[in-house]
PDB file of N, CA and C in Angstrom:
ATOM      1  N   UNK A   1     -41.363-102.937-127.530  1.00  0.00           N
ATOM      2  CA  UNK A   1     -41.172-104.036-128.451  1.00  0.00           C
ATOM      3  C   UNK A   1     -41.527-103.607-129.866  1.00  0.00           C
ATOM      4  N   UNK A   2     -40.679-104.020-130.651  1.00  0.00           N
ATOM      5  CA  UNK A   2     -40.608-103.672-132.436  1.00  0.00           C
ATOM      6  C   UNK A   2     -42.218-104.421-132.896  1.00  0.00           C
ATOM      7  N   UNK A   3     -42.928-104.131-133.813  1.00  0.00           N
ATOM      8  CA  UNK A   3     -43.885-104.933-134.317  1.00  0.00           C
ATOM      9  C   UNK A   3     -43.303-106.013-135.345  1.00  0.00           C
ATOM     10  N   UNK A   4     -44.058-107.032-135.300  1.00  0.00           N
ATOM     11  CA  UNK A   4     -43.972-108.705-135.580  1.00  0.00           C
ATOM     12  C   UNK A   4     -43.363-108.533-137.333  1.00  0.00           C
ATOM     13  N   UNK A   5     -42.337-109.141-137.393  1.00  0.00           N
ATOM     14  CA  UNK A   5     -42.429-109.049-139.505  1.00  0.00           C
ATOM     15  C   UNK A   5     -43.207-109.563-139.577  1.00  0.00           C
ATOM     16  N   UNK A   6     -43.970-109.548-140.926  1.00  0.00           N
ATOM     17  CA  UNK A   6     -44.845-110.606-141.937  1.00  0.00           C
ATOM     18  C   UNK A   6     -43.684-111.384-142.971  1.00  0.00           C
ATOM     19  N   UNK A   7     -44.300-112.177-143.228  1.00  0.00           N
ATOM     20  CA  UNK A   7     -43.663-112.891-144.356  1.00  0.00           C
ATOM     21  C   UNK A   7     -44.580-112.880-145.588  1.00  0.00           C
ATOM     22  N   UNK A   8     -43.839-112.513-146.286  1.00  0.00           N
ATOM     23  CA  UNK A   8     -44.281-112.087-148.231  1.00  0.00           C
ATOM     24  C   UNK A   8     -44.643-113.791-148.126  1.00  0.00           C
ATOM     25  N   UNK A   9     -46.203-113.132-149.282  1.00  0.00           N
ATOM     26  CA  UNK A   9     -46.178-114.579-150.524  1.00  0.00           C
ATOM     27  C   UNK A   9     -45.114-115.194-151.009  1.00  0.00           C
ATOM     28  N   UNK A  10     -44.236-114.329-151.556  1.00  0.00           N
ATOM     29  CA  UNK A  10     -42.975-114.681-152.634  1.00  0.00           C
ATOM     30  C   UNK A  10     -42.287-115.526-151.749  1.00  0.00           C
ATOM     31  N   UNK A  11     -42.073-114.828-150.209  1.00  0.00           N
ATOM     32  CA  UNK A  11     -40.666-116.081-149.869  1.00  0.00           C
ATOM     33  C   UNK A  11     -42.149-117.147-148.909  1.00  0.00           C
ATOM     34  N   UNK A  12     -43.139-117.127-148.799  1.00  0.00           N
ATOM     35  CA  UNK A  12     -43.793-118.429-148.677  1.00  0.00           C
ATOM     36  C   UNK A  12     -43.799-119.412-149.789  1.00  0.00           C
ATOM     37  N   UNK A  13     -43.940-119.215-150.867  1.00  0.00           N
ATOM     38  CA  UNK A  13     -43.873-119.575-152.219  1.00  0.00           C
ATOM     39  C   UNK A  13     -42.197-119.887-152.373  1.00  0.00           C
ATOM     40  N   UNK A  14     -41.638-119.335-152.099  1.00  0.00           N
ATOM     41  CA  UNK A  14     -40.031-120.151-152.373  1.00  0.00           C
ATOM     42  C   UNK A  14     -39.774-121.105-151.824  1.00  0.00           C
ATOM     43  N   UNK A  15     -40.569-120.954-150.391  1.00  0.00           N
ATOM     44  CA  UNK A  15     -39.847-122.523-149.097  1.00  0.00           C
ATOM     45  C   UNK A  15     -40.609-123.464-149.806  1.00  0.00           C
ATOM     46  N   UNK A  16     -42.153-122.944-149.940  1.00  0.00           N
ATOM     47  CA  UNK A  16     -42.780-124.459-149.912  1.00  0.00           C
ATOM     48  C   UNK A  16     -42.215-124.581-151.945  1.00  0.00           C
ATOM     49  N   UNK A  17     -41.396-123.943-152.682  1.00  0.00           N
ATOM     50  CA  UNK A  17     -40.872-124.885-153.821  1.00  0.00           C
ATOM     51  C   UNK A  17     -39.380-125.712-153.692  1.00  0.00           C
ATOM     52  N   UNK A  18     -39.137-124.913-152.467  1.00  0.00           N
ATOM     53  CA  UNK A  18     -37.749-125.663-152.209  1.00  0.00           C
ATOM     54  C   UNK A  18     -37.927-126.777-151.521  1.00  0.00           C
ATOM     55  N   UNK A  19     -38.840-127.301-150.543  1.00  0.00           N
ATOM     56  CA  UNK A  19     -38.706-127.986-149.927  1.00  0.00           C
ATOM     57  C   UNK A  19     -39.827-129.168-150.512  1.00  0.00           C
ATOM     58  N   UNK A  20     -40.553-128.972-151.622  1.00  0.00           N
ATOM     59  CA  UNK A  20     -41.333-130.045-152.736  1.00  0.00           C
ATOM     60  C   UNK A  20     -39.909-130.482-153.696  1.00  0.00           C
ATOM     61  N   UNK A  21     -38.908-129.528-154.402  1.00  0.00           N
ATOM     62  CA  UNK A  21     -37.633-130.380-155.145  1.00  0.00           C
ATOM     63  C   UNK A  21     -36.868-130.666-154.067  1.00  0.00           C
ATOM     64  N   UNK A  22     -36.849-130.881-152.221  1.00  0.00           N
ATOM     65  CA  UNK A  22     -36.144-131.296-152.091  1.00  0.00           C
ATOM     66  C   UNK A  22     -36.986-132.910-152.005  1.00  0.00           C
ATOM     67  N   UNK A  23     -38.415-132.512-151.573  1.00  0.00           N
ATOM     68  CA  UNK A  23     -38.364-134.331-151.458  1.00  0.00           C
ATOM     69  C   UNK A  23     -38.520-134.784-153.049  1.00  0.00           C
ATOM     70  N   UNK A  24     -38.684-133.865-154.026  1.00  0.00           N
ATOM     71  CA  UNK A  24     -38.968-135.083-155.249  1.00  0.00           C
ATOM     72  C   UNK A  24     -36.982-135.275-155.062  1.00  0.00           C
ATOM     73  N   UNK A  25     -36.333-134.761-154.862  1.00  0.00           N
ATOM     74  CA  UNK A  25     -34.880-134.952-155.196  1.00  0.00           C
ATOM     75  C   UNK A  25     -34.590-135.895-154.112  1.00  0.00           C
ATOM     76  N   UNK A  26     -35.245-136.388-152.882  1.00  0.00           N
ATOM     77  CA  UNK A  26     -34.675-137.644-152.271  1.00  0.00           C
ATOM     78  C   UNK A  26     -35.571-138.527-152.477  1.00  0.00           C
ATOM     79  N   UNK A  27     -36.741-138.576-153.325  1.00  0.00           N
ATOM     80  CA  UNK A  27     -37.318-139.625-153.840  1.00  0.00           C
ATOM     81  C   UNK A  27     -36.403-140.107-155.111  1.00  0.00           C
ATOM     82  N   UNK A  28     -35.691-139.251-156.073  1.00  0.00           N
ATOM     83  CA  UNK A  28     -34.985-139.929-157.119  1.00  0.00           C
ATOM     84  C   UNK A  28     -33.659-140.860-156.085  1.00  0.00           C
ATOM     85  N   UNK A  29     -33.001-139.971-155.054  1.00  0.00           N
ATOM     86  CA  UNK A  29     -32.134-140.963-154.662  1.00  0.00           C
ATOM     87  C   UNK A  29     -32.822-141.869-154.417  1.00  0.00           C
ATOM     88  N   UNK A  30     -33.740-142.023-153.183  1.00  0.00           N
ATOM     89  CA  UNK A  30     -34.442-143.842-153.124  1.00  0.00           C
ATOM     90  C   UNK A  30     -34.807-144.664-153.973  1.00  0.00           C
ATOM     91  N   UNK A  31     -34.595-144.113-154.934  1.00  0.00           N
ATOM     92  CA  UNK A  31     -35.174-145.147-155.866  1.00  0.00           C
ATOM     93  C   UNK A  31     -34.183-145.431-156.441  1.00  0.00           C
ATOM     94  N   UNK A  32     -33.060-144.734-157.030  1.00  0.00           N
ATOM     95  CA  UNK A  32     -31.796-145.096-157.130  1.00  0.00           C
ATOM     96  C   UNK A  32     -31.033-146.287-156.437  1.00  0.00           C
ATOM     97  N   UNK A  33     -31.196-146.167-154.836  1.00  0.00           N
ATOM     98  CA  UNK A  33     -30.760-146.737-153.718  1.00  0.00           C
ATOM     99  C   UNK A  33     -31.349-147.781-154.045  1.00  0.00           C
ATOM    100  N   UNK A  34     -32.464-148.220-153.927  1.00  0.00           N
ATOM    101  CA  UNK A  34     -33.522-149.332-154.046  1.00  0.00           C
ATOM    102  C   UNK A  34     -33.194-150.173-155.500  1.00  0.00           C
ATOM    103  N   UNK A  35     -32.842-149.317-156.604  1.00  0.00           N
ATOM    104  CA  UNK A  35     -32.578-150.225-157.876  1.00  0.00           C
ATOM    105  C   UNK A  35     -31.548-150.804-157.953  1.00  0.00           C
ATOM    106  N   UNK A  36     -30.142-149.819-157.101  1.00  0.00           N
ATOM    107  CA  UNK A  36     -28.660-150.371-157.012  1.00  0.00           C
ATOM    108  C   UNK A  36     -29.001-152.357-155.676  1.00  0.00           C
ATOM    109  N   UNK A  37     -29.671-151.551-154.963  1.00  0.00           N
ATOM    110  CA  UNK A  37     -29.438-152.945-153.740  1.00  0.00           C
ATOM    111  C   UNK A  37     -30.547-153.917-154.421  1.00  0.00           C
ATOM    112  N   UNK A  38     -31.382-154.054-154.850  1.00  0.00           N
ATOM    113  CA  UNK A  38     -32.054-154.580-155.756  1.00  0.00           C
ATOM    114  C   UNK A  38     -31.457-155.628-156.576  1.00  0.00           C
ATOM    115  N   UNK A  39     -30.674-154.770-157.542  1.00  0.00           N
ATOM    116  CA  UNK A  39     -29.045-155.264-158.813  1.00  0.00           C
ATOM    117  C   UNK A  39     -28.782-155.940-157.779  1.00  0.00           C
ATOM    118  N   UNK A  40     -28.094-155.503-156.691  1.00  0.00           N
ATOM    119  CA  UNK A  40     -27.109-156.547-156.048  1.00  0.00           C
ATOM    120  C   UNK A  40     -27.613-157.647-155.621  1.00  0.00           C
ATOM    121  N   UNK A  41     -28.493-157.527-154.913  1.00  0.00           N
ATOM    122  CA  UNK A  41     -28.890-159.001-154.514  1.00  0.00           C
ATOM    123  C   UNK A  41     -30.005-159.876-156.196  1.00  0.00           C
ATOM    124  N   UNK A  42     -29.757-159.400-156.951  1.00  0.00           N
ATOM    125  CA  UNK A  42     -29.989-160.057-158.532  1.00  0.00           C
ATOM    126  C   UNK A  42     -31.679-160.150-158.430  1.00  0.00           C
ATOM    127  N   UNK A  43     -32.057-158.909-157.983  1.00  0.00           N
ATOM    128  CA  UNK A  43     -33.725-159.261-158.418  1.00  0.00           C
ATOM    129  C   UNK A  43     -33.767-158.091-159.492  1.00  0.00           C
ATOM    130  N   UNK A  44     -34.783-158.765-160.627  1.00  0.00           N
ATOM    131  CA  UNK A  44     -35.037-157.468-162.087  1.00  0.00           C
ATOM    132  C   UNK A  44     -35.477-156.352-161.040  1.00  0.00           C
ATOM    133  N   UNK A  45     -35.038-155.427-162.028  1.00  0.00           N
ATOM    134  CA  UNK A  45     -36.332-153.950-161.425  1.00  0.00           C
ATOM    135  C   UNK A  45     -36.672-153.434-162.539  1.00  0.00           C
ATOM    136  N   UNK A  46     -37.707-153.503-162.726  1.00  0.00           N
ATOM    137  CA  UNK A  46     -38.234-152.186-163.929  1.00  0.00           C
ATOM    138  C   UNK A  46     -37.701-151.242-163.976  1.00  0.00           C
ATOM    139  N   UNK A  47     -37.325-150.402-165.238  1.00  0.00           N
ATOM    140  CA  UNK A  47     -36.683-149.016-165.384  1.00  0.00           C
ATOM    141  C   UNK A  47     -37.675-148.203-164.955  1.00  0.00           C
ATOM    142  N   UNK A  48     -37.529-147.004-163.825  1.00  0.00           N
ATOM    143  CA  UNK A  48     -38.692-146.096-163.617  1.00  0.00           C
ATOM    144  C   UNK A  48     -39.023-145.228-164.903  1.00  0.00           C
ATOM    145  N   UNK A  49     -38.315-145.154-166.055  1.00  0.00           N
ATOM    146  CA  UNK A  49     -38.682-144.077-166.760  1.00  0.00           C
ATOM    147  C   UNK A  49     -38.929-144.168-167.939  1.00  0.00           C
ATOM    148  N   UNK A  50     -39.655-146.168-168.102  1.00  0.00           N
ATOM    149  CA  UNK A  50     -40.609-146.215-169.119  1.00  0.00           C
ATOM    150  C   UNK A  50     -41.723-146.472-168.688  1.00  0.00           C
ATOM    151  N   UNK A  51     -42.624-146.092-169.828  1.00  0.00           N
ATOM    152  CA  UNK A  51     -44.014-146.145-169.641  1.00  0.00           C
ATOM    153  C   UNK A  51     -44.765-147.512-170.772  1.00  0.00           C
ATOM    154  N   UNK A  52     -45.496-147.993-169.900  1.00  0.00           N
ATOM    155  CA  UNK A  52     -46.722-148.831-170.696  1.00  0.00           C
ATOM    156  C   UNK A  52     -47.403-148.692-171.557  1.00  0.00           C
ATOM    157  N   UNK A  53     -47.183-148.538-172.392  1.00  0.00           N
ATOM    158  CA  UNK A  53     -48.516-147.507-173.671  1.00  0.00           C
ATOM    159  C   UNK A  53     -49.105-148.727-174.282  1.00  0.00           C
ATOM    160  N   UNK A  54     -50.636-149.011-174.740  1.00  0.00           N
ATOM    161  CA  UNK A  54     -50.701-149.824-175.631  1.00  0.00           C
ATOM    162  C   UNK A  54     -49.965-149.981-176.618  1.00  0.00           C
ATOM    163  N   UNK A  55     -49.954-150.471-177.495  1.00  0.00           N
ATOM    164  CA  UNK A  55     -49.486-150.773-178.738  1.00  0.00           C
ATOM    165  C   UNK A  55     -50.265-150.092-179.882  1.00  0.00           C
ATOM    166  N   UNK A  56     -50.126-148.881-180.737  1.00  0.00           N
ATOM    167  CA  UNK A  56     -51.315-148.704-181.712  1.00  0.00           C
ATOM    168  C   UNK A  56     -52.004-147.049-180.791  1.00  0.00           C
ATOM    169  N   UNK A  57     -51.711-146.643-179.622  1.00  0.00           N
ATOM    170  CA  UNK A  57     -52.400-146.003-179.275  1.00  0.00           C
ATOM    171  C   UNK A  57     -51.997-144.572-179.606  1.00  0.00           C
ATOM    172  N   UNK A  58     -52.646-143.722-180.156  1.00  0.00           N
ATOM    173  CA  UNK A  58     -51.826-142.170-180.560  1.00  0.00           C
ATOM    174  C   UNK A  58     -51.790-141.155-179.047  1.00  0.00           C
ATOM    175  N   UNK A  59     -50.404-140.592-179.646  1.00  0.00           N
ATOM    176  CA  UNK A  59     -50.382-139.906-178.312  1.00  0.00           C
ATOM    177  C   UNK A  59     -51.062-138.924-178.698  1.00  0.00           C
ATOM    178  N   UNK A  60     -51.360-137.722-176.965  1.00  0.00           N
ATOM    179  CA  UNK A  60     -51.879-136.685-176.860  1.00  0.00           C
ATOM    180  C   UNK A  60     -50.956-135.396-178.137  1.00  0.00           C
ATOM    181  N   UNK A  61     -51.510-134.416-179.125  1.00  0.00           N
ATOM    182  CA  UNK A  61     -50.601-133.436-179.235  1.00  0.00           C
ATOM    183  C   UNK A  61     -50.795-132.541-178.534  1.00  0.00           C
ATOM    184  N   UNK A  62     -49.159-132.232-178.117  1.00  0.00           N
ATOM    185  CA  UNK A  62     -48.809-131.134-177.239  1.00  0.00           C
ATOM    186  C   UNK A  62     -49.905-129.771-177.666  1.00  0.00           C
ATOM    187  N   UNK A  63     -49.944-129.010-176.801  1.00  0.00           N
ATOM    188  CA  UNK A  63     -50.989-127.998-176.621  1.00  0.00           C
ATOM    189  C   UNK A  63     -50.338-126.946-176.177  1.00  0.00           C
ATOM    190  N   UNK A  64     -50.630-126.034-176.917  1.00  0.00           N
ATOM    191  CA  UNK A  64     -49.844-124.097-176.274  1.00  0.00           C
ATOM    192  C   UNK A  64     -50.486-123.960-174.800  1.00  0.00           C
ATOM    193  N   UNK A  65     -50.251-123.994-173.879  1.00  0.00           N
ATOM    194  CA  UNK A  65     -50.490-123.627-172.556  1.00  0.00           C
ATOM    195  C   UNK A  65     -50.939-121.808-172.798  1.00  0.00           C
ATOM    196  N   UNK A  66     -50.700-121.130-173.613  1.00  0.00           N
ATOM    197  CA  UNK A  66     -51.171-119.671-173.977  1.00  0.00           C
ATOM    198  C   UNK A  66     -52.785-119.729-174.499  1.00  0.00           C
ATOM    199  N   UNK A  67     -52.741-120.414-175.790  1.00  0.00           N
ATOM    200  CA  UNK A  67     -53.959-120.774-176.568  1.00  0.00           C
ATOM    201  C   UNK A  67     -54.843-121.907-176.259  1.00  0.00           C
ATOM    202  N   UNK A  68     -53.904-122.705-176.334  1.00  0.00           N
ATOM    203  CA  UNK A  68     -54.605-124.388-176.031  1.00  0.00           C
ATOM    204  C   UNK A  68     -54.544-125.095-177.760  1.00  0.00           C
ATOM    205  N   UNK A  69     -54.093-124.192-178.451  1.00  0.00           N
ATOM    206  CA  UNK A  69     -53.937-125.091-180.058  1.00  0.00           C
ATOM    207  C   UNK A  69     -52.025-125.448-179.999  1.00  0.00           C
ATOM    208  N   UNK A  70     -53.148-126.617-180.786  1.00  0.00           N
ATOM    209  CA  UNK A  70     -51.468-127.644-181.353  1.00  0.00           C
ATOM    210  C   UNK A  70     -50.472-126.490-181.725  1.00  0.00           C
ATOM    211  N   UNK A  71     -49.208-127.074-181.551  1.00  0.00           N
ATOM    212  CA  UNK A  71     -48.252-126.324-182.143  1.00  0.00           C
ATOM    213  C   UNK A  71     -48.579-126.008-183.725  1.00  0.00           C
ATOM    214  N   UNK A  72     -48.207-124.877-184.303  1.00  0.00           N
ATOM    215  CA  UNK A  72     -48.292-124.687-185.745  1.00  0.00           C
ATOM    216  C   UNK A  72     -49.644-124.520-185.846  1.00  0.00           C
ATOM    217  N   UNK A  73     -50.299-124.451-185.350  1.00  0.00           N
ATOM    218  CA  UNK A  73     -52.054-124.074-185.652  1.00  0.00           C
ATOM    219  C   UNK A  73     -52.273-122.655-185.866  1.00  0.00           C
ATOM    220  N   UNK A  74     -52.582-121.916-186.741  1.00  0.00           N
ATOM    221  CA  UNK A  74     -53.438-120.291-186.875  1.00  0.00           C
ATOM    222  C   UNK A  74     -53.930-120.250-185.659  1.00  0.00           C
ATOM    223  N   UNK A  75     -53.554-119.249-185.277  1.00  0.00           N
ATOM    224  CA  UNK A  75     -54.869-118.621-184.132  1.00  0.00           C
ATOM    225  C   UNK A  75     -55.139-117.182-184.831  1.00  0.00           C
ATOM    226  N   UNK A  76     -56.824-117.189-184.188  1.00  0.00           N
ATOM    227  CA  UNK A  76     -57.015-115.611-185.066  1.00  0.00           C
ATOM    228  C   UNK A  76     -58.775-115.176-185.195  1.00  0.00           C
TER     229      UNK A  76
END
């Protein structure tokens, strides 16, 4: 008998990213599904892809994931 393959990090790391965009990608259909039958039978639905913000509240500035300074900031 041949000895057992291993399986690489890399293709463990590919399934488990393929198979996290596949459920975020059938969570966008359900919710799709859910907003269309929703419409039809005439109940509101909130848009999923606004957000609540106070009124007055400043947002976060974006941050270099390299440095951690605002865009346009000196580093040095």
């Amino acid at each position: 008998m041949g000895a057992k393959k291993r399986q690489t990090m890399g293709k463990i790391m590919r399934e488990r990213e393929r198979a996290e965009k596949r459920a975020r990608k059938q969570e966008k259909k359900d919710e799709k599904k859910a907003m269309r039958e929703a419409e039809a039978a005439g109940i509101a639905f909130p848009a999923a892809d606004e957000e609540s913000e106070e009124p007055g509240e400043p947002d976060e500035p974006e941050r270099s994931a390299v440095t951690g300074a605002p865009p346009g900031a000196s580093v040095g």
